[in-house]
C-alpha atoms as a PDB file:
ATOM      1  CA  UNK A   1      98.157 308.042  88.670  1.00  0.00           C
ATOM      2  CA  UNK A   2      98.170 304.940  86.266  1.00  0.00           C
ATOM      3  CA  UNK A   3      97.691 301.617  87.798  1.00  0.00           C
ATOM      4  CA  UNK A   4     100.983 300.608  87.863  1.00  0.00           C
ATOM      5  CA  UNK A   5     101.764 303.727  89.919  1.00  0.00           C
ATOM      6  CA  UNK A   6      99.759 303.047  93.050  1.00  0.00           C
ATOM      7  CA  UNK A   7     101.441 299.751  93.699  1.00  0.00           C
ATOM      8  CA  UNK A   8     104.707 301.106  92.853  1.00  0.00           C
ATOM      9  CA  UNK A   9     104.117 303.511  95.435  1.00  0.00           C
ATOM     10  CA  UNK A  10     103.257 301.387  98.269  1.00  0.00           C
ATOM     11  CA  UNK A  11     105.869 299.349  97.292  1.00  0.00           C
ATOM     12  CA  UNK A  12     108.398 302.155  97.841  1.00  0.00           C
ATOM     13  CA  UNK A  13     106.607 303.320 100.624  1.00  0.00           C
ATOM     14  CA  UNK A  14     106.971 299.957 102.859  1.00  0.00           C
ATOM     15  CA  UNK A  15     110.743 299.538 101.472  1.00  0.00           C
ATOM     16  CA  UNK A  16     111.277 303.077 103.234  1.00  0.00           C
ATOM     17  CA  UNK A  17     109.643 301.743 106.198  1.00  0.00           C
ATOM     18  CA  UNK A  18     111.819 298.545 106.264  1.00  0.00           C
ATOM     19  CA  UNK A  19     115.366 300.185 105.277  1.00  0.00           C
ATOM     20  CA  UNK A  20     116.418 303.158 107.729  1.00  0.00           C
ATOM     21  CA  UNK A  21     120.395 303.328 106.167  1.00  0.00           C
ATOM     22  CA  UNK A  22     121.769 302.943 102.577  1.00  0.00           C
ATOM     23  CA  UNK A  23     122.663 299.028 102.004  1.00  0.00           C
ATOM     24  CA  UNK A  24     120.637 295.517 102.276  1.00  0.00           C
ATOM     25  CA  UNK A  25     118.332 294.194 104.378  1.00  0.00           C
ATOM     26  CA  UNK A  26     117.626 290.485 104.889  1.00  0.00           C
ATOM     27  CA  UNK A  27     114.126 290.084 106.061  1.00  0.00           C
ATOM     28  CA  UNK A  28     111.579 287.511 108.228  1.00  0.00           C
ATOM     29  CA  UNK A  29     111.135 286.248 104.909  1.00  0.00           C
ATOM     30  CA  UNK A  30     114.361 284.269 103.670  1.00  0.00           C
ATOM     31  CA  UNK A  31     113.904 284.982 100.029  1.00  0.00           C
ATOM     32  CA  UNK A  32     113.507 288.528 100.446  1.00  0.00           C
ATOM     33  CA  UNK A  33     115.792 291.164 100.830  1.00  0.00           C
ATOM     34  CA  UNK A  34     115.638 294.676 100.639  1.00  0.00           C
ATOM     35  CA  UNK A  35     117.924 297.805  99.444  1.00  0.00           C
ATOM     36  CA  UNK A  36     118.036 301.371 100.003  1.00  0.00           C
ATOM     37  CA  UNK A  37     120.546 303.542  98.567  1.00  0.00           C
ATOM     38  CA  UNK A  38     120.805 307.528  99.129  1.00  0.00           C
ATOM     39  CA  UNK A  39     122.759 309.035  96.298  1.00  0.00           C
ATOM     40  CA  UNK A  40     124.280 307.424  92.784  1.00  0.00           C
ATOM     41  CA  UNK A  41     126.520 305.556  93.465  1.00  0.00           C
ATOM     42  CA  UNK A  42     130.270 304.046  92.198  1.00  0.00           C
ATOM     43  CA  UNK A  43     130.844 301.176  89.735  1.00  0.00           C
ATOM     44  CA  UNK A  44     130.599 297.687  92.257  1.00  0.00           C
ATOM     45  CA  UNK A  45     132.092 294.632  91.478  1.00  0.00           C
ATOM     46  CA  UNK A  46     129.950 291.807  92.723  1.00  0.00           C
ATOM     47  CA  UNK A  47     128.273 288.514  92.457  1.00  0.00           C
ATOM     48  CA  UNK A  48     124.724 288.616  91.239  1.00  0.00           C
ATOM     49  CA  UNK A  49     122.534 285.218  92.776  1.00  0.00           C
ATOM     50  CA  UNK A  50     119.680 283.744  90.552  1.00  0.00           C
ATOM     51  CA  UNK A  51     117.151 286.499  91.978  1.00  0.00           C
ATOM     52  CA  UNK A  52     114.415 288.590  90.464  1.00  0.00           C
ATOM     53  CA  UNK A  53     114.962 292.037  91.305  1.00  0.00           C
ATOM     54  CA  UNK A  54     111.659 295.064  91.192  1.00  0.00           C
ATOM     55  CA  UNK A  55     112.489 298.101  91.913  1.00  0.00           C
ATOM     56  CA  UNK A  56     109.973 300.486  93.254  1.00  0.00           C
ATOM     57  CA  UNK A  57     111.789 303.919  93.020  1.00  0.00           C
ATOM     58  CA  UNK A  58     115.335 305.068  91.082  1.00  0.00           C
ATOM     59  CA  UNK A  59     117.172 303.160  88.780  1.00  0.00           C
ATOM     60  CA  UNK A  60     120.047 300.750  88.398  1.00  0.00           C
ATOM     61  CA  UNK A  61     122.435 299.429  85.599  1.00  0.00           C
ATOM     62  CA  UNK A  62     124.559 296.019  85.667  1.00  0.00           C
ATOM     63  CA  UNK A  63     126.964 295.381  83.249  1.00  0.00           C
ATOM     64  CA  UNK A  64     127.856 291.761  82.596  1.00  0.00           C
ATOM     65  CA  UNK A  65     131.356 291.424  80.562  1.00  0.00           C
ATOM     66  CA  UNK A  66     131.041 294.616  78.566  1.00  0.00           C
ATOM     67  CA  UNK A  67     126.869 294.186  77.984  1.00  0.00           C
ATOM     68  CA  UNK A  68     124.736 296.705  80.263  1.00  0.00           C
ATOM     69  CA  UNK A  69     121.462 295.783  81.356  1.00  0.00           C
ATOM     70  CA  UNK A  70     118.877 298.902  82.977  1.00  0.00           C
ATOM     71  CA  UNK A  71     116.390 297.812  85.391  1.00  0.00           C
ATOM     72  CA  UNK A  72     113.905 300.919  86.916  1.00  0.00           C
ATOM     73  CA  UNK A  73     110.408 301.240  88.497  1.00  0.00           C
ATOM     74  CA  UNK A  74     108.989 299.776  84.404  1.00  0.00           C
ATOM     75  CA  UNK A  75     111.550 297.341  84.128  1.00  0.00           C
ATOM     76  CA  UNK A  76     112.455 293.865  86.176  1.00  0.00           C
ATOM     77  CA  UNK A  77     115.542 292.081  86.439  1.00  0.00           C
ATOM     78  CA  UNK A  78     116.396 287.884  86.661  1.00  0.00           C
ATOM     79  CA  UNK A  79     119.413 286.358  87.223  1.00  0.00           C
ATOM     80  CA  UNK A  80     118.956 282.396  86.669  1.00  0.00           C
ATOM     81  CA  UNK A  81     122.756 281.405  87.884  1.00  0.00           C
ATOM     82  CA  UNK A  82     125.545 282.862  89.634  1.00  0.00           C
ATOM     83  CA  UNK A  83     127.438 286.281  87.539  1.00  0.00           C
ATOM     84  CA  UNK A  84     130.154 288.053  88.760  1.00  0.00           C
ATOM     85  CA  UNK A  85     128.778 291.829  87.435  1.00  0.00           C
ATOM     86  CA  UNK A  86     129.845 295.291  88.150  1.00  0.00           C
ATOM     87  CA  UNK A  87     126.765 297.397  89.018  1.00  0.00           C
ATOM     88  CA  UNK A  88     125.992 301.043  89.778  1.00  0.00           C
ATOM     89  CA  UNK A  89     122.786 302.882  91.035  1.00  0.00           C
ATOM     90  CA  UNK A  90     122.187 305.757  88.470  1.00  0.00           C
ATOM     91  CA  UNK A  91     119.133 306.959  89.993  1.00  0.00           C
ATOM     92  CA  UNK A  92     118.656 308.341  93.387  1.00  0.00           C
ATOM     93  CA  UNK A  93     118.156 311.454  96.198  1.00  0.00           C
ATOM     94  CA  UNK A  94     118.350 311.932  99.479  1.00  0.00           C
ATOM     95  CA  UNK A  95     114.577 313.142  98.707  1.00  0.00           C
ATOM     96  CA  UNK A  96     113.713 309.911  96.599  1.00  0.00           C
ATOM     97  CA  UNK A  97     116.239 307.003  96.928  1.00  0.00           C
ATOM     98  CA  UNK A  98     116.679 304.117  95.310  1.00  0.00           C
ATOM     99  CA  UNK A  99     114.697 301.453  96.737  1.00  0.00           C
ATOM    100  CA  UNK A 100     114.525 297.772  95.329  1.00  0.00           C
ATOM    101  CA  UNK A 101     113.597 294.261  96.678  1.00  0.00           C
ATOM    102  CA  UNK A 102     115.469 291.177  95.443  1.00  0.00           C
ATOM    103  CA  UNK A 103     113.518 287.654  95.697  1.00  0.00           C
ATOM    104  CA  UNK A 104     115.646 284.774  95.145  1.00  0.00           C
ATOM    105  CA  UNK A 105     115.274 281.848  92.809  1.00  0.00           C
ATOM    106  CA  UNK A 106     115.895 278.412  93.622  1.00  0.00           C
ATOM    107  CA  UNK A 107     116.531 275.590  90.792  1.00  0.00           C
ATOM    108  CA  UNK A 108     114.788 272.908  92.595  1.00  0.00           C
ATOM    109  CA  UNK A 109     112.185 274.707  93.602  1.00  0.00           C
ATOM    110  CA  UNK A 110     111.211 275.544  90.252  1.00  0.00           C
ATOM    111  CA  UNK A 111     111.810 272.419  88.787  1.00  0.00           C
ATOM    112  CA  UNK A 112     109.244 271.010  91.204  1.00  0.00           C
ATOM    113  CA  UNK A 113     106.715 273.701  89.638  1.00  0.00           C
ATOM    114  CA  UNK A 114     107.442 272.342  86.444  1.00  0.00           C
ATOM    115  CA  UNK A 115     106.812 268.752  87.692  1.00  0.00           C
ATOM    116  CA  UNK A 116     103.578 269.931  89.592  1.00  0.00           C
ATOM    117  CA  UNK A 117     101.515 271.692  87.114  1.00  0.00           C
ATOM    118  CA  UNK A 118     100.718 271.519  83.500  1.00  0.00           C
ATOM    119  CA  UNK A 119     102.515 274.870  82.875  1.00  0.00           C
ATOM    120  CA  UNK A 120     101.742 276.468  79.212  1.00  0.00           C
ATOM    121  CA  UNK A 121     104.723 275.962  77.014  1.00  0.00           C
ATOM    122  CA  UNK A 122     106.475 279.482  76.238  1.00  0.00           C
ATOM    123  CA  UNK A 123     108.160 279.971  72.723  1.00  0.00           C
ATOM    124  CA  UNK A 124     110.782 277.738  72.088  1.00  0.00           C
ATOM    125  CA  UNK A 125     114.509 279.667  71.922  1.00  0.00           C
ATOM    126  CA  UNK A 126     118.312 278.537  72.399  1.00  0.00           C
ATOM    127  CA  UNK A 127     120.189 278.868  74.999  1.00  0.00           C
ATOM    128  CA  UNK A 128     120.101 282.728  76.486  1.00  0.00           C
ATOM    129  CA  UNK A 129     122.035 284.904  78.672  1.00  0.00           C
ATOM    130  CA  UNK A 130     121.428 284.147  82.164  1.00  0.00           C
ATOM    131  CA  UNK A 131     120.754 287.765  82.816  1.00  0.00           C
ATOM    132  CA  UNK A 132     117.470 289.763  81.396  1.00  0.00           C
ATOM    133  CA  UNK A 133     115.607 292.726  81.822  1.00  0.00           C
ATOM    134  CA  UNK A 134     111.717 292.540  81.128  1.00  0.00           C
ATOM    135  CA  UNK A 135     108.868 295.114  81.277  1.00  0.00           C
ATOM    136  CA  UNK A 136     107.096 294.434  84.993  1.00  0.00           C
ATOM    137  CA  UNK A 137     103.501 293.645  84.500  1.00  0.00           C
ATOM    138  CA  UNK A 138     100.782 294.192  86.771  1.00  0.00           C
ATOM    139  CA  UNK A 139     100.194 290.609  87.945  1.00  0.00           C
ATOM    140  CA  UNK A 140     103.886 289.881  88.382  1.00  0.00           C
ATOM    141  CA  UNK A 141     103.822 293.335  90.582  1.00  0.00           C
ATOM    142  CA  UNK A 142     100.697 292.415  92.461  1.00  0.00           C
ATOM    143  CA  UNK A 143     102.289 289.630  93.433  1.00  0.00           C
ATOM    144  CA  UNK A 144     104.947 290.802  94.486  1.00  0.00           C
ATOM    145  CA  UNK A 145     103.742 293.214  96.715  1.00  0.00           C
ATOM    146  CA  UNK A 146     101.399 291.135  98.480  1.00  0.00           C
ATOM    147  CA  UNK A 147     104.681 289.099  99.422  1.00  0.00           C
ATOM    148  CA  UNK A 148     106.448 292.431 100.804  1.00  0.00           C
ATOM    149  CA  UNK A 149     103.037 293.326 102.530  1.00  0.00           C
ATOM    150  CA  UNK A 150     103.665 290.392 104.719  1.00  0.00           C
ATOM    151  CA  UNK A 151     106.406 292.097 106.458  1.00  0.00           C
ATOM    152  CA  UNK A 152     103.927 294.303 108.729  1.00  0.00           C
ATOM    153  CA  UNK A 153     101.678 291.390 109.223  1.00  0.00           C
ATOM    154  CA  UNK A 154     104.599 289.010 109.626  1.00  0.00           C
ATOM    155  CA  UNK A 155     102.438 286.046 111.944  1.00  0.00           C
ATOM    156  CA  UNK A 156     101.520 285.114 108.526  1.00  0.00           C
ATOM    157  CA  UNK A 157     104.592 285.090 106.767  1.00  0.00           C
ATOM    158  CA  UNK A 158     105.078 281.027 107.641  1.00  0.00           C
ATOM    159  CA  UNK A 159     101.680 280.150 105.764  1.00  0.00           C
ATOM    160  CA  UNK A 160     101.272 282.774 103.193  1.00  0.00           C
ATOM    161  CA  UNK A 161     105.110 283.658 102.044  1.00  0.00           C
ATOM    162  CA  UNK A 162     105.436 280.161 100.197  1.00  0.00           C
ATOM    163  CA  UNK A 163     102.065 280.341  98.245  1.00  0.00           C
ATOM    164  CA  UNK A 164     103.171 283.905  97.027  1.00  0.00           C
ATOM    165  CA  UNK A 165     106.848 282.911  96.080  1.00  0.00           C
ATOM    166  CA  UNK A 166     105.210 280.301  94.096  1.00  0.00           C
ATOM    167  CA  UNK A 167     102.688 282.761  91.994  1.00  0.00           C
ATOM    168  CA  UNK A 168     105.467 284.543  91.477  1.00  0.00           C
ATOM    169  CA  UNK A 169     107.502 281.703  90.230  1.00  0.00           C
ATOM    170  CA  UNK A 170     104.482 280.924  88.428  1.00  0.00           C
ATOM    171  CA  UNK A 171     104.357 284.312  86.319  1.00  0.00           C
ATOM    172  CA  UNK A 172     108.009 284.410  85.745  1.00  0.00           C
ATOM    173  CA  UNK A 173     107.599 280.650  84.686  1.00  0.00           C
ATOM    174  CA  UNK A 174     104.529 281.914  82.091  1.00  0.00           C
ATOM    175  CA  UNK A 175     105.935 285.079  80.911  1.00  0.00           C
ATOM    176  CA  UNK A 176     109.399 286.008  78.759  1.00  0.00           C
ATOM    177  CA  UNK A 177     111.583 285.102  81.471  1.00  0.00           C
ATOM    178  CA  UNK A 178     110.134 281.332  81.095  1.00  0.00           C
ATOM    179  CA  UNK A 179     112.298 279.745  79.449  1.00  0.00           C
ATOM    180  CA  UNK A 180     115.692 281.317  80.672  1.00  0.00           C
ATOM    181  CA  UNK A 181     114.268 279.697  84.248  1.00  0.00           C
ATOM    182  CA  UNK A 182     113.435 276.373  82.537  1.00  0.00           C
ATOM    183  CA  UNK A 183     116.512 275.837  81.061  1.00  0.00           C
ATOM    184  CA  UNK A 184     118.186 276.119  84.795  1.00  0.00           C
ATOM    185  CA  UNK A 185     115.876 273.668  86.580  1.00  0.00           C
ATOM    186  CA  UNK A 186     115.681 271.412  83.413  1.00  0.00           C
ATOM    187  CA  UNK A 187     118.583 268.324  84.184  1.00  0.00           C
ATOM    188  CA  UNK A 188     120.445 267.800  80.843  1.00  0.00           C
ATOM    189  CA  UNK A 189     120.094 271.039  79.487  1.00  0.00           C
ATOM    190  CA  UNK A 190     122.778 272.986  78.641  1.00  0.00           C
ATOM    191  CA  UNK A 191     122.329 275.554  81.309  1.00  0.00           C
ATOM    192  CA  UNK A 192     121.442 273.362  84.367  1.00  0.00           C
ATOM    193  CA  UNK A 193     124.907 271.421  83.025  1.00  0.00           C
ATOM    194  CA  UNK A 194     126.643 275.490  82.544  1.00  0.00           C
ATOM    195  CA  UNK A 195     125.074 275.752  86.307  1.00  0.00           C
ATOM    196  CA  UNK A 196     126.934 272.941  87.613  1.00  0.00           C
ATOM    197  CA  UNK A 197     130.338 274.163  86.302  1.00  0.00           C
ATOM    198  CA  UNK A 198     129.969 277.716  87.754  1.00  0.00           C
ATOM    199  CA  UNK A 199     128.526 276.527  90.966  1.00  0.00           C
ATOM    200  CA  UNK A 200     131.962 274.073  91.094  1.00  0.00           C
ATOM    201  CA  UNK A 201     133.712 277.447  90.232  1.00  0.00           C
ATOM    202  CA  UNK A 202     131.824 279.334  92.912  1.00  0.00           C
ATOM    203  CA  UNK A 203     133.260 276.513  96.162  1.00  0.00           C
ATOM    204  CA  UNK A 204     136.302 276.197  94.370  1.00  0.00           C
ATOM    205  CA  UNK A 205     137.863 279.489  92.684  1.00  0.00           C
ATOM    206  CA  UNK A 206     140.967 279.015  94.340  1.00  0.00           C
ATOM    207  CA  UNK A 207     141.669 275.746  93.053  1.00  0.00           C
ATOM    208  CA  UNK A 208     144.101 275.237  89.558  1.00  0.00           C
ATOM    209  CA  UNK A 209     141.191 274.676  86.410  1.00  0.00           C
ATOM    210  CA  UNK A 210     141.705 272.296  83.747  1.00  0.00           C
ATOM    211  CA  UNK A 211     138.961 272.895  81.266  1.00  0.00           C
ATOM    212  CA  UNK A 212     138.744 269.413  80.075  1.00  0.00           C
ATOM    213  CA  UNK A 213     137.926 268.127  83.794  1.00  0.00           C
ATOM    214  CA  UNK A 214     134.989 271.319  83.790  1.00  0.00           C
ATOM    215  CA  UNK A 215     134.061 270.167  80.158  1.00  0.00           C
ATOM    216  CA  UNK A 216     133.513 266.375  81.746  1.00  0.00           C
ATOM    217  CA  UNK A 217     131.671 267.477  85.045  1.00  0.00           C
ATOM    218  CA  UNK A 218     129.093 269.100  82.172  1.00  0.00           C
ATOM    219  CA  UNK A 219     129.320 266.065  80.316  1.00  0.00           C
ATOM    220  CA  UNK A 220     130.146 268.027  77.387  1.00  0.00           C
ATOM    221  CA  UNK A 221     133.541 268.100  75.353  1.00  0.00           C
ATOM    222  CA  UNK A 222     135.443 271.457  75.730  1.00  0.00           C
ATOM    223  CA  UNK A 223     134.302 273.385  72.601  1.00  0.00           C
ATOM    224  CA  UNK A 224     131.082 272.841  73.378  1.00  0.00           C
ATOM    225  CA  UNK A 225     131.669 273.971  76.809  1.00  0.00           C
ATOM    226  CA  UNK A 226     133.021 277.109  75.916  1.00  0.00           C
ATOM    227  CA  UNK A 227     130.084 278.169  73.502  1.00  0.00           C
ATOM    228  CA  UNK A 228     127.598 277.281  76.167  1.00  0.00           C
ATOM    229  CA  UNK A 229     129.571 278.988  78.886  1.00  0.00           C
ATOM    230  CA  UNK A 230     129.861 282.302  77.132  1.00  0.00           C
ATOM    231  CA  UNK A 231     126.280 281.942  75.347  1.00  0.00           C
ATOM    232  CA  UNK A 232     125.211 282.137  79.258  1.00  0.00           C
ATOM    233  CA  UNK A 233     127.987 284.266  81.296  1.00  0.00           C
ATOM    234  CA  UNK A 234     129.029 286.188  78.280  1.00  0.00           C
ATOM    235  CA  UNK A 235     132.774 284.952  79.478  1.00  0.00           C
ATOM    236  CA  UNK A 236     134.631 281.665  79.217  1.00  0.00           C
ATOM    237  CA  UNK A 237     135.569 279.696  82.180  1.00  0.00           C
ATOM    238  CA  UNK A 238     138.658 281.078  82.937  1.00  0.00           C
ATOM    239  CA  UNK A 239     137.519 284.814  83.212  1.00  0.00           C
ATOM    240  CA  UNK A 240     134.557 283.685  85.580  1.00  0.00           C
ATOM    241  CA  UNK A 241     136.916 282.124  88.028  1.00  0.00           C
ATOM    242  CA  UNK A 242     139.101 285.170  87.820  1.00  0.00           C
ATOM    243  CA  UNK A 243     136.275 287.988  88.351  1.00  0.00           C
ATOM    244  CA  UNK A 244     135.359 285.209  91.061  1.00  0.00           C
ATOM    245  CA  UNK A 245     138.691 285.286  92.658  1.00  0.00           C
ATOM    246  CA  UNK A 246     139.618 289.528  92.387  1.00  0.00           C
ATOM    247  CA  UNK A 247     135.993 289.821  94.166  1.00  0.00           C
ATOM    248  CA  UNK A 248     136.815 287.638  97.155  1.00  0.00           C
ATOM    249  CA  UNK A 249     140.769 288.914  97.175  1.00  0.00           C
ATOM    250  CA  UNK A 250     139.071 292.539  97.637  1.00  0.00           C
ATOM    251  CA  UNK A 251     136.886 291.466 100.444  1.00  0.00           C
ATOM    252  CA  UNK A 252     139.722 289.815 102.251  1.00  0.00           C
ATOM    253  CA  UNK A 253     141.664 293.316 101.993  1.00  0.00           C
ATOM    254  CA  UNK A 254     139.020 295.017 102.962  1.00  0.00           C
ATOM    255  CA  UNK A 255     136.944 293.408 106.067  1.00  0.00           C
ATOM    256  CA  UNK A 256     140.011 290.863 107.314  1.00  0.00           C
ATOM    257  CA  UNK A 257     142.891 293.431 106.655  1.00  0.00           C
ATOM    258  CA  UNK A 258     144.745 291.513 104.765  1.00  0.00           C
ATOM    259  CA  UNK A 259     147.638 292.784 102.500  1.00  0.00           C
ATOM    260  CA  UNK A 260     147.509 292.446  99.448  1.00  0.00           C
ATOM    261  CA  UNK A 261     150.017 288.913  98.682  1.00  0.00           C
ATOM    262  CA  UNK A 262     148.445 287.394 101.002  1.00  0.00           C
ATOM    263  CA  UNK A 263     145.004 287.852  99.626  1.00  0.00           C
ATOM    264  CA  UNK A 264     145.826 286.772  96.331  1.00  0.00           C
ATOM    265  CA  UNK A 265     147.587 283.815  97.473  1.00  0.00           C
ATOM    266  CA  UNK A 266     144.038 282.723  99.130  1.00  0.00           C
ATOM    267  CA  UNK A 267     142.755 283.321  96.095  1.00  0.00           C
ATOM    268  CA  UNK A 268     145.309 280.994  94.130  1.00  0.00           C
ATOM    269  CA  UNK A 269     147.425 283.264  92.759  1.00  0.00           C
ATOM    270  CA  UNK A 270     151.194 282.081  92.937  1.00  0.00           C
ATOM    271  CA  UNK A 271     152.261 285.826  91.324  1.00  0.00           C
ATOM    272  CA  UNK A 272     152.301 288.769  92.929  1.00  0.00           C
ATOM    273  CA  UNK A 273     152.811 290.363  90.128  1.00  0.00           C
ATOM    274  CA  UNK A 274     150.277 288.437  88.263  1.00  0.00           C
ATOM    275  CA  UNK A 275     147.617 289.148  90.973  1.00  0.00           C
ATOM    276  CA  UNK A 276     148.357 293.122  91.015  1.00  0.00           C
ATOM    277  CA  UNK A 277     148.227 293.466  86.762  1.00  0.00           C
ATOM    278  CA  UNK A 278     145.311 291.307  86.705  1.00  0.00           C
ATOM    279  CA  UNK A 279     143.593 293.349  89.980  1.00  0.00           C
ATOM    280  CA  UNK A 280     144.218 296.472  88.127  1.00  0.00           C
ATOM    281  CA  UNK A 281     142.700 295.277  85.248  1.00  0.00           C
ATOM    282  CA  UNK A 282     139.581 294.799  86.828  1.00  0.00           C
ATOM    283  CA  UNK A 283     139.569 297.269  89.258  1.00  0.00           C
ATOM    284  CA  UNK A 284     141.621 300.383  87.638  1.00  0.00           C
ATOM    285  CA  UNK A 285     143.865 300.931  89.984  1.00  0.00           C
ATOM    286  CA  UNK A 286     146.329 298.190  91.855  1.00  0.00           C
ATOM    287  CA  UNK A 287     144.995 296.528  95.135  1.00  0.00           C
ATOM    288  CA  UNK A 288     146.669 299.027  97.596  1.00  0.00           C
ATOM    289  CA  UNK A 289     145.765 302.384  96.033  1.00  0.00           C
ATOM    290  CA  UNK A 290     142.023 300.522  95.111  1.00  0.00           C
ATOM    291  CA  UNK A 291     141.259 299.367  99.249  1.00  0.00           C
ATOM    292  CA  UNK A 292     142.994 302.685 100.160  1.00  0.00           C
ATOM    293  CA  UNK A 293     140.722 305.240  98.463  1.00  0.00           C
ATOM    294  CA  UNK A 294     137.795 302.133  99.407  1.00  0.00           C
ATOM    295  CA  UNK A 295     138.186 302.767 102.726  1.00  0.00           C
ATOM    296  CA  UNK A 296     138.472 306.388 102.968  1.00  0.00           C
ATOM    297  CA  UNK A 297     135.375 306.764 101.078  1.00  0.00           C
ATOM    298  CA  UNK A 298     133.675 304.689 103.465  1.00  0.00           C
ATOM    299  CA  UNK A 299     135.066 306.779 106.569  1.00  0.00           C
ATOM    300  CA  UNK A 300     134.257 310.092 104.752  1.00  0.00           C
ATOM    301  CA  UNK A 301     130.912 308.781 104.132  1.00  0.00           C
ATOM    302  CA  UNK A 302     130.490 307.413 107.936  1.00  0.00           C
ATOM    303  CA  UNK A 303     131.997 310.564 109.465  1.00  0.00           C
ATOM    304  CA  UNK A 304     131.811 313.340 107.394  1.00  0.00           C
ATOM    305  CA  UNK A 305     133.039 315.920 109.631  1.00  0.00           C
ATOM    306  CA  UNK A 306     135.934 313.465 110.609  1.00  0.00           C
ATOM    307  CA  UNK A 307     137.187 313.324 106.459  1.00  0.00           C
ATOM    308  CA  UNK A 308     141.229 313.288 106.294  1.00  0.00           C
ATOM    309  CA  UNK A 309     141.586 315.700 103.511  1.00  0.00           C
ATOM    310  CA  UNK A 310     141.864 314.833  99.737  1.00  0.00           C
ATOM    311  CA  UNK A 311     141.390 310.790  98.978  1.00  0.00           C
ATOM    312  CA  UNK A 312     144.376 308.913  99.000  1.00  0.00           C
ATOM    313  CA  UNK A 313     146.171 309.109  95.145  1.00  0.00           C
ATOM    314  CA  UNK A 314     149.298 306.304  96.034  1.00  0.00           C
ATOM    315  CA  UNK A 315     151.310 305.849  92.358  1.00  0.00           C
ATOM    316  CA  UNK A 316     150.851 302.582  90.749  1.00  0.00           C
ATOM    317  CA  UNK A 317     152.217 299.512  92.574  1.00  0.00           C
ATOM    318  CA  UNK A 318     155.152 297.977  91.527  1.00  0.00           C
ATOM    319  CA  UNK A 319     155.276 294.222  91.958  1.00  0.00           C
ATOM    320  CA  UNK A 320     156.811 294.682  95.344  1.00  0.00           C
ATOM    321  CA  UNK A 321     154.485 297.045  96.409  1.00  0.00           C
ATOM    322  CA  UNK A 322     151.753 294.060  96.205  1.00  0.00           C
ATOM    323  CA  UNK A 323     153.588 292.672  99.537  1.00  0.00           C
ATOM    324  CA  UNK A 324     153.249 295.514 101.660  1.00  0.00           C
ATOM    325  CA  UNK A 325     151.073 295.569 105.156  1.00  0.00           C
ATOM    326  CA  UNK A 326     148.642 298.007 104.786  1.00  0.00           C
END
């Protein structure tokens, strides 16, 4: 077994331990969570946090406004600010699932780092997606698993978890992934100012835009804004607030039940019509086939034996279908 492998291996082997169903897991350690997942699975719309993500068994894609990114067992993942992604698991068995931890990143914290410790300077580069995929190295993943070791041992979690979040801060800090996490914590630059605008975005998707009052809270003038934005989301302004408001519009169907105009006018969309072209868009199919076949996968998958027949295959909406209780 090479020497990567053993770690891997207990790595996989306490994620087992720690995840007894398919989904996440938040942990005694508030930076770390967990995930387990049993079989591949379908394309997810989501919202990636800044996070470094190893995975210890199976593999996983993301795909970030058209661009993919693969992350396996060889391969870590970091997300420096907030992305609205769709992602899939491509790699997993009932026999040997896909199990991955997810630590998460915090500006400040690694701005105090910076400020802390005469860090070696890493090649100097312009601005860069704030989404890459490096090779895992062996210190990064010894690190890492000492952190995750803590949860069997987890009196010591209150002393020991913050010294080994910041090594691993530390080696992402020192390694290829240094300067994407600079330019976050680094006030002025043009990604801590892109950071500001998306985390604005994040409290307040359902609020009307005007790019000129997003182009002065990042003190920059609005063509500038743009190229920054999309050199760093790979999407203007516009598009992030809409992935941002379809993803919360589908939760609202889904866990509150809502219908489908009602949704999308929490979500600040005055259109029906609007909301279901622009849902489909994203989605494939119009909100009420999308949360229908959504939720019978999730009953067929809860209660096999208990499946309703063939999955629900509703023709396409028509702007008044957008309206209807569901």
């Amino acid at each position: 077994m090479s020497d990567m492998g053993r770690p891997l291996q207990e790595l996989a082997s306490i994620i087992d331990r720690f995840t007894e169903s398919d989904g996440l897991v938040r942990t005694a350690i508030p930076a770390l969570s967990l995930y387990r997942w049993t079989f591949p699975s379908d394309l997810v719309c989501g919202l990636y946090e800044p996070a470094l993500t190893v995975v210890a068994q199976g593999a996983k894609c993301a795909v970030l406004a058209g661009e993919t990114y693969e992350y396996d067992p060889a391969h870590y993942l970091v997300t420096s600010i907030d992305l609205p992604v769709v992602s899939q698991v491509t790699r997993a068995t009932p026999e040997r699932p896909f199990l991955c931890l997810s630590i998460g990143l915090d500006a400040r914290r690694i701005g105090t780092l910076m400020a802390k410790t005469d860090l070696p300077e890493p090649p100097a580069m312009p601005v860069q997606r704030a989404m890459s995929v490096s090779r895992l190295a062996a210190p990064l993943l010894d690190a890492v698993l000492r952190l995750v070791r803590l949860l069997e041992a987890p009196a010591d979690i209150p002393i020991l978890a913050p010294l080994i979040e910041r090594e691993i801060l530390y080696r992402l800090l020192t390694g290829e992934q240094g300067m994407r996490l600079r330019h976050i914590a680094m006030a002025g630059s043009q990604a801590h100012q892109v950071a500001r605008v998306t985390d604005w975005l994040k409290a307040n998707y359902a609020q009307p835009v005007r790019i000129e009052a997003l182009a002065k809270m990042a003190n920059m003038s609005v063509s500038s804004l743009h190229h920054h934005f999309k050199a760093i989301t790979a999407m203007s302004p516009l598009r992030y607030q809409k992935q941002l408001r379809l993803q919360e519009a589908r939760r609202l169907m889904l866990a509150e039940k809502l219908d489908a105009a009602s949704a999308g006018h929490q979500v600040g969309y005055e259109s029906p019509s609007q909301f279901s072209r622009e849902y489909s868009r994203l989605y494939g199919v119009p909100p009420r086939q999308d949360v229908a076949q959504l939720r019978y996968r999730a009953l067929e998958e809860s209660h096999p034996s208990l499946s309703p027949g063939p999955p629900p295959q509703s023709a396409p909406s028509s702007p008044s279908d957008v309206g209807t209780k569901r």
